[in-house]
N, C-alpha and C. Protein backbone atom coordinates (compact mmCIF):
# COMPACT_ATOMS: atom_id res chain seq x y z
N UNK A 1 0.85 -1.17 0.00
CA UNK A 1 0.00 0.00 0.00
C UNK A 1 0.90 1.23 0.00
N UNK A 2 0.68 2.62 -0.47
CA UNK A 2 1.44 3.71 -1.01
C UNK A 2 0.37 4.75 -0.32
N UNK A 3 0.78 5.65 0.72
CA UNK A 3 0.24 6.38 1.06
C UNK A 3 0.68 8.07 0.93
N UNK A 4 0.18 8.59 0.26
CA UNK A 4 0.87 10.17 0.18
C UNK A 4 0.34 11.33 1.22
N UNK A 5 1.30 11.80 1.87
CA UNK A 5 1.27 13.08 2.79
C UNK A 5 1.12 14.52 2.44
N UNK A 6 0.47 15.13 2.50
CA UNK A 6 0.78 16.39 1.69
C UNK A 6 0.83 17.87 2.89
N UNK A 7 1.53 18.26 3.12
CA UNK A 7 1.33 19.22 3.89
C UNK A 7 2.58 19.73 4.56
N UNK A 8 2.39 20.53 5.64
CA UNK A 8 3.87 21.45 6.43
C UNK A 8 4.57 20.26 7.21
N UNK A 9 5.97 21.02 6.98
CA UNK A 9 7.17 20.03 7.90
C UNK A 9 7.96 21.27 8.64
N UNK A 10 8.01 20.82 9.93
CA UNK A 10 8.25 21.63 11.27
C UNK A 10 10.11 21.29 11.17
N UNK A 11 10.20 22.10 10.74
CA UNK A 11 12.11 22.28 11.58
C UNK A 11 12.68 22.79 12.53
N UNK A 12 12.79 22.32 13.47
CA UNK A 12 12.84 22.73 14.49
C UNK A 12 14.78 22.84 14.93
N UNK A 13 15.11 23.49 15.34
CA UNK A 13 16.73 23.68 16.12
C UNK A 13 16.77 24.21 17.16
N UNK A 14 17.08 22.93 18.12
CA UNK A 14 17.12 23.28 19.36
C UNK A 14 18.89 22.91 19.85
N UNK A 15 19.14 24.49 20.20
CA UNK A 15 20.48 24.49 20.94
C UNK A 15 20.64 23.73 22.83
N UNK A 16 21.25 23.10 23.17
CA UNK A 16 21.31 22.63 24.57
C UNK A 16 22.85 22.36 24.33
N UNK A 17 23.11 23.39 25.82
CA UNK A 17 24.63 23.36 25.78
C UNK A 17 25.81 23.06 24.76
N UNK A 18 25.40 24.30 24.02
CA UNK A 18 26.17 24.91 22.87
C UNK A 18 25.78 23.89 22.08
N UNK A 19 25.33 22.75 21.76
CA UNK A 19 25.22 21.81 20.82
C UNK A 19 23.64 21.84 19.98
N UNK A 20 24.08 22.39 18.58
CA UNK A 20 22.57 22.30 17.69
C UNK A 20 22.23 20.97 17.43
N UNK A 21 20.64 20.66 17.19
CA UNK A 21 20.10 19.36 17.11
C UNK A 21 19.24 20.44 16.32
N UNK A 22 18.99 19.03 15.16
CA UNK A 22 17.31 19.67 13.82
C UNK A 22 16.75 18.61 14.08
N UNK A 23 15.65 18.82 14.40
CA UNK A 23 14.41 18.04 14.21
C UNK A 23 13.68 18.14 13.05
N UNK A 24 12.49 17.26 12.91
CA UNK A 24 11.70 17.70 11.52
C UNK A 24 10.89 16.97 12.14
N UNK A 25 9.33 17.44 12.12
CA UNK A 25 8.05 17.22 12.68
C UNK A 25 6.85 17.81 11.88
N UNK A 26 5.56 17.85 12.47
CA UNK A 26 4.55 18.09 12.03
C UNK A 26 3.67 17.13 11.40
N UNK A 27 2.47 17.04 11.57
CA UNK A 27 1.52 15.91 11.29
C UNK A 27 2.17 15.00 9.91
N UNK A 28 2.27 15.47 8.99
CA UNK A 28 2.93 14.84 7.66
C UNK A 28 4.07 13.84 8.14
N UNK A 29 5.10 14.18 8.49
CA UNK A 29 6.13 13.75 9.33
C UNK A 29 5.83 12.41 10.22
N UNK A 30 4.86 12.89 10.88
CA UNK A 30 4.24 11.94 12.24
C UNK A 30 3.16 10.82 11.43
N UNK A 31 2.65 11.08 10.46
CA UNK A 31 1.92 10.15 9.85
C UNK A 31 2.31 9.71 8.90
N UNK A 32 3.97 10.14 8.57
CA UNK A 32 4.06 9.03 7.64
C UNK A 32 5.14 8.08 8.18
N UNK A 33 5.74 8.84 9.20
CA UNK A 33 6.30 7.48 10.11
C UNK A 33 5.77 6.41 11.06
N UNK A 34 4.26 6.53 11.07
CA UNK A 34 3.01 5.75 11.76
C UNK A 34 3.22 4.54 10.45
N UNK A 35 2.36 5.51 9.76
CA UNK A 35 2.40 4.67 7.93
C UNK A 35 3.47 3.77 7.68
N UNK A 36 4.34 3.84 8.11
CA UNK A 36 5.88 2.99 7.73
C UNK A 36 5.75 2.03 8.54
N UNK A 37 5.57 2.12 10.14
CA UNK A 37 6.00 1.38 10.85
C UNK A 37 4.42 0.32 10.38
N UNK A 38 3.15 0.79 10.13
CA UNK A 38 2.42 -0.05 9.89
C UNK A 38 2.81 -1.10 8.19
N UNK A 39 3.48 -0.80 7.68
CA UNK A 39 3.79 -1.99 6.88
C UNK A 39 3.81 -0.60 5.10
N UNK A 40 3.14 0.39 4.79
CA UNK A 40 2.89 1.21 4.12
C UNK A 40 4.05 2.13 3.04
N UNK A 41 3.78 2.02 2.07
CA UNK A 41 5.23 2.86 1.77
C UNK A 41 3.96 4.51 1.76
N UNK A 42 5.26 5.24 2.36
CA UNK A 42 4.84 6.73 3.10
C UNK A 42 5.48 7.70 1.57
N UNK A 43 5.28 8.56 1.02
CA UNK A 43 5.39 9.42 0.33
C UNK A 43 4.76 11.07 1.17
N UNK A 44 5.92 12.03 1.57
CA UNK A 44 5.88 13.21 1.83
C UNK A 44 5.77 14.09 0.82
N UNK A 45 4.94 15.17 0.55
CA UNK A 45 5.35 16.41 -0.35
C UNK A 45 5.00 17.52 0.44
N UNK A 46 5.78 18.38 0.41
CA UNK A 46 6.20 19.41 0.60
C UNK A 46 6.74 20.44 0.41
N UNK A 47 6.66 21.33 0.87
CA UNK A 47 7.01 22.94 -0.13
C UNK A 47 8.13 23.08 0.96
N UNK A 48 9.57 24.02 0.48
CA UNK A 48 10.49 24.55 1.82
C UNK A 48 11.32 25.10 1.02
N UNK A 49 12.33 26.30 1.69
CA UNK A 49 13.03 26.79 1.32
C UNK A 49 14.30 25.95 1.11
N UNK A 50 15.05 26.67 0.38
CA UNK A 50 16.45 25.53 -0.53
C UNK A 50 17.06 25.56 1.01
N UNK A 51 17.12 26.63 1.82
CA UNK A 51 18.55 26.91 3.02
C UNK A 51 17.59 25.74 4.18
N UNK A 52 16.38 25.51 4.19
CA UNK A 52 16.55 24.12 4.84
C UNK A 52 16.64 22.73 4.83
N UNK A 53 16.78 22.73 3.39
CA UNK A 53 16.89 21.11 2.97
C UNK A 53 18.27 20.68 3.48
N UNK A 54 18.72 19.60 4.22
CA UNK A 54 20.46 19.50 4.30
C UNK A 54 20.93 19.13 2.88
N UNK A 55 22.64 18.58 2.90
CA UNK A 55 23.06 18.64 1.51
C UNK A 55 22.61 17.30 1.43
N UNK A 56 22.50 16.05 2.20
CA UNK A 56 22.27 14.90 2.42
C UNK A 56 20.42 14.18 1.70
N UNK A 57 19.53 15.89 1.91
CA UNK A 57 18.24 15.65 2.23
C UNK A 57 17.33 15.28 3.02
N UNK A 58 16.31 14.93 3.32
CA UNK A 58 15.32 14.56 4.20
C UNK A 58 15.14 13.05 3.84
């Protein structure tokens, strides 16, 4: 089964003792890693600026 997400992805950077951490959240995010773990291939789309994609990707 192929399920598509469509909507906002939360980036979050949280500094704790001098050390940055990125998160990435928001319902899309959270339901398509539900979707995965239930057996599903998850497809995200999303809109974002180029300066937050890493060079690696999402």
């Amino acid at each position: 089964m192929k399920i598509i997400f469509v909507g906002h992805v939360c980036v979050d950077q949280n500094v704790v003792r001098g050390q940055t951490e990125t998160l990435y959240g928001g319902g899309v995010v959270h339901g398509a890693i539900t979707a995965q773990r239930l057996g599903a291939q998850a497809i995200v789309i999303t809109k974002c600026a180029e300066a937050t994609v890493p060079a690696s990707g999402i």
